[in-house]
C-alpha atoms as a PDB file:
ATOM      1  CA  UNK A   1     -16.797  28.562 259.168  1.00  0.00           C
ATOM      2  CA  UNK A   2     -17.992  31.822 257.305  1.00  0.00           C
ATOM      3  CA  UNK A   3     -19.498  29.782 254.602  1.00  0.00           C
ATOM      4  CA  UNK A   4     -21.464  26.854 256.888  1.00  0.00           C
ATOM      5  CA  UNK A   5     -22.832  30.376 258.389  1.00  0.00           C
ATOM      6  CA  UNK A   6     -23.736  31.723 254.911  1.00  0.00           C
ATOM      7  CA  UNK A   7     -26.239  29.410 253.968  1.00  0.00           C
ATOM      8  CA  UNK A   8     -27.377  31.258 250.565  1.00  0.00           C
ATOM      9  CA  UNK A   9     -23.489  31.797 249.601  1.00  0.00           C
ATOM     10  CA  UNK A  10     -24.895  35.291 248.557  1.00  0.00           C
ATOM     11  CA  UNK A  11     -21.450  36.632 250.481  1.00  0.00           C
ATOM     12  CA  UNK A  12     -23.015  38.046 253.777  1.00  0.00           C
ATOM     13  CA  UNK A  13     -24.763  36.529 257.211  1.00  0.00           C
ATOM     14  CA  UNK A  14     -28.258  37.720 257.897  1.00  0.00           C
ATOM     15  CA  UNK A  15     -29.226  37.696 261.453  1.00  0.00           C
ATOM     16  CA  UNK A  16     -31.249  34.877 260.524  1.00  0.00           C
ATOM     17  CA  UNK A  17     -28.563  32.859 259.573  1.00  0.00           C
ATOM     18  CA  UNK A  18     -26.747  33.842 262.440  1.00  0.00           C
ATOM     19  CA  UNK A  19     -29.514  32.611 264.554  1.00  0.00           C
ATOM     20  CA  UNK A  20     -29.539  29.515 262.498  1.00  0.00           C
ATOM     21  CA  UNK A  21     -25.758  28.534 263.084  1.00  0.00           C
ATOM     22  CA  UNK A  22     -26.512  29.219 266.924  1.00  0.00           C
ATOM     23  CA  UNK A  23     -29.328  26.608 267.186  1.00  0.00           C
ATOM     24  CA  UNK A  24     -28.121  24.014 264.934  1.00  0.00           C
ATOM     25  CA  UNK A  25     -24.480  23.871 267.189  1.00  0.00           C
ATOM     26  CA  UNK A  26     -27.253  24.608 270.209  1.00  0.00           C
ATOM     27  CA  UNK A  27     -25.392  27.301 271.192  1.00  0.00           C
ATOM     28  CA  UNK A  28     -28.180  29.624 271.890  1.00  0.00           C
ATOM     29  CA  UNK A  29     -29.258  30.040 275.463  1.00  0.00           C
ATOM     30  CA  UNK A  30     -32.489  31.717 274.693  1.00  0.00           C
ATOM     31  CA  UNK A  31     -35.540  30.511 272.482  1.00  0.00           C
ATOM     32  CA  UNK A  32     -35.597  32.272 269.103  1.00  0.00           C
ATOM     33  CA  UNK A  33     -39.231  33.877 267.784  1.00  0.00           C
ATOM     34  CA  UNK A  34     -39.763  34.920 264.391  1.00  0.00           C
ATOM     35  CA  UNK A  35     -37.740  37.270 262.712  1.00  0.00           C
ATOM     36  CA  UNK A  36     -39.083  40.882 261.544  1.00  0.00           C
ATOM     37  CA  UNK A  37     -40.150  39.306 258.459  1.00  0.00           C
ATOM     38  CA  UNK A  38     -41.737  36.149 259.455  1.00  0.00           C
ATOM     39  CA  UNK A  39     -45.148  35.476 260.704  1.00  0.00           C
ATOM     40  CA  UNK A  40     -44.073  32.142 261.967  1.00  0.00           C
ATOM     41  CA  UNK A  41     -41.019  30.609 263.823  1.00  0.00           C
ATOM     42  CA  UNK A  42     -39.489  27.936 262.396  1.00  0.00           C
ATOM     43  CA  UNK A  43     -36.801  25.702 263.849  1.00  0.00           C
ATOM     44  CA  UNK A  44     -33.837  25.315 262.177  1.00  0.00           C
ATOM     45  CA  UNK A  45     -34.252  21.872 262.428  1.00  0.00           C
ATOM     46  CA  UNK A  46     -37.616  21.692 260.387  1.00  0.00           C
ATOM     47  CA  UNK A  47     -35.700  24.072 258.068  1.00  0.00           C
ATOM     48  CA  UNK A  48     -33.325  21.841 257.093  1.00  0.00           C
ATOM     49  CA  UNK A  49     -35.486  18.664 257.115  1.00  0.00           C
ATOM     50  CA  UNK A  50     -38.076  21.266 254.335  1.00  0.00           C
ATOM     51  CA  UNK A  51     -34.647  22.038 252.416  1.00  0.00           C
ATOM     52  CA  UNK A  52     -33.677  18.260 252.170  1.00  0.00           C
ATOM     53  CA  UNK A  53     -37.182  17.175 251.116  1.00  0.00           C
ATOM     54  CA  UNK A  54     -37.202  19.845 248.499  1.00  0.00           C
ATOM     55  CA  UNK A  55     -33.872  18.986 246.824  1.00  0.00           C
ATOM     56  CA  UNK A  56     -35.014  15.544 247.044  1.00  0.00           C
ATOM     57  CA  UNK A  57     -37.853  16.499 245.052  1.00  0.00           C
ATOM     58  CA  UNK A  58     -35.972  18.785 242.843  1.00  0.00           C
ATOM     59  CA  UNK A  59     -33.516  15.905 241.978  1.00  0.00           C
ATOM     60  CA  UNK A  60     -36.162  13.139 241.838  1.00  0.00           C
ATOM     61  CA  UNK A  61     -34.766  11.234 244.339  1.00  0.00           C
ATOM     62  CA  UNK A  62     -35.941   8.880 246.907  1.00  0.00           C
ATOM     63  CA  UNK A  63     -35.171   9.040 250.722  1.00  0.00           C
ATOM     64  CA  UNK A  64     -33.450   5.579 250.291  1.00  0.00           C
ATOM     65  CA  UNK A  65     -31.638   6.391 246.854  1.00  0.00           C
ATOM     66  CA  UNK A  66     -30.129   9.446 248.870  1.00  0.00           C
ATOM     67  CA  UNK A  67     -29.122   7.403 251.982  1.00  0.00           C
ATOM     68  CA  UNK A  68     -28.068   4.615 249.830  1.00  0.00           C
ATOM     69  CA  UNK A  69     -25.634   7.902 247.584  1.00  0.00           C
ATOM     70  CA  UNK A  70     -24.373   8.861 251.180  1.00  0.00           C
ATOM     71  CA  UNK A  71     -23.327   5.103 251.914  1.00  0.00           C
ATOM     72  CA  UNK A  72     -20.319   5.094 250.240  1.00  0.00           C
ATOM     73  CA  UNK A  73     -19.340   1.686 251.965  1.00  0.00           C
ATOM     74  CA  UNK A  74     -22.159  -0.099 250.961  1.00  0.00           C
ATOM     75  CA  UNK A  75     -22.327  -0.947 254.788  1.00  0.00           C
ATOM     76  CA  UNK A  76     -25.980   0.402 255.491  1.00  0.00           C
ATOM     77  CA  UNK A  77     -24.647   3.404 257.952  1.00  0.00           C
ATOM     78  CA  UNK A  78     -23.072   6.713 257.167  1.00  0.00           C
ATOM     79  CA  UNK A  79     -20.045   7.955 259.027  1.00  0.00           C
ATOM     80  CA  UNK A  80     -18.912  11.031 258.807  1.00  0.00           C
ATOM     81  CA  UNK A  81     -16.214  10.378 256.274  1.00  0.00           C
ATOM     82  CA  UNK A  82     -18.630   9.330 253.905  1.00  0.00           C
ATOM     83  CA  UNK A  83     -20.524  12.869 254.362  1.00  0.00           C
ATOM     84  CA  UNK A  84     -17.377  14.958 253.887  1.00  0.00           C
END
């Protein structure tokens, strides 16, 4: 669990990352604002969509090459399995 918490792998959790886990498992009863170093809130959810397009980029990849990698199967769905 440390390390789905730790999402920079740098070997601590920031509060923001703590906040992070909290919203992602919606776990948090309270609405999050920006952090002491942010001007802005953003959801985790937008952060992770921004992190997915970016690796996307990164890798030169297309939205269906990357569901179509995921799809072990061949099936046109991804299961869980197939993400582990």
């Amino acid at each position: 669990m440390i390390i789905i918490l730790d999402e920079d792998l740098e070997g601590n959790i920031t509060i923001q990352e703590y906040y992070d886990a909290l919203e992602a498992y919606n776990c948090c009863g309270e609405k999050h604002g920006p952090m002491d170093d942010e001007d802005v809130y953003i959801p985790f959810k937008h952060k992770a969509a921004f992190k997915l397009i970016r690796l996307l980029k990164e890798k030169n990849m297309s939205h269906n090459e990357f569901f179509r990698s995921c799809d072990i199967s061949g099936d046109k769905q991804i299961n869980l399995k197939e993400l582990e």
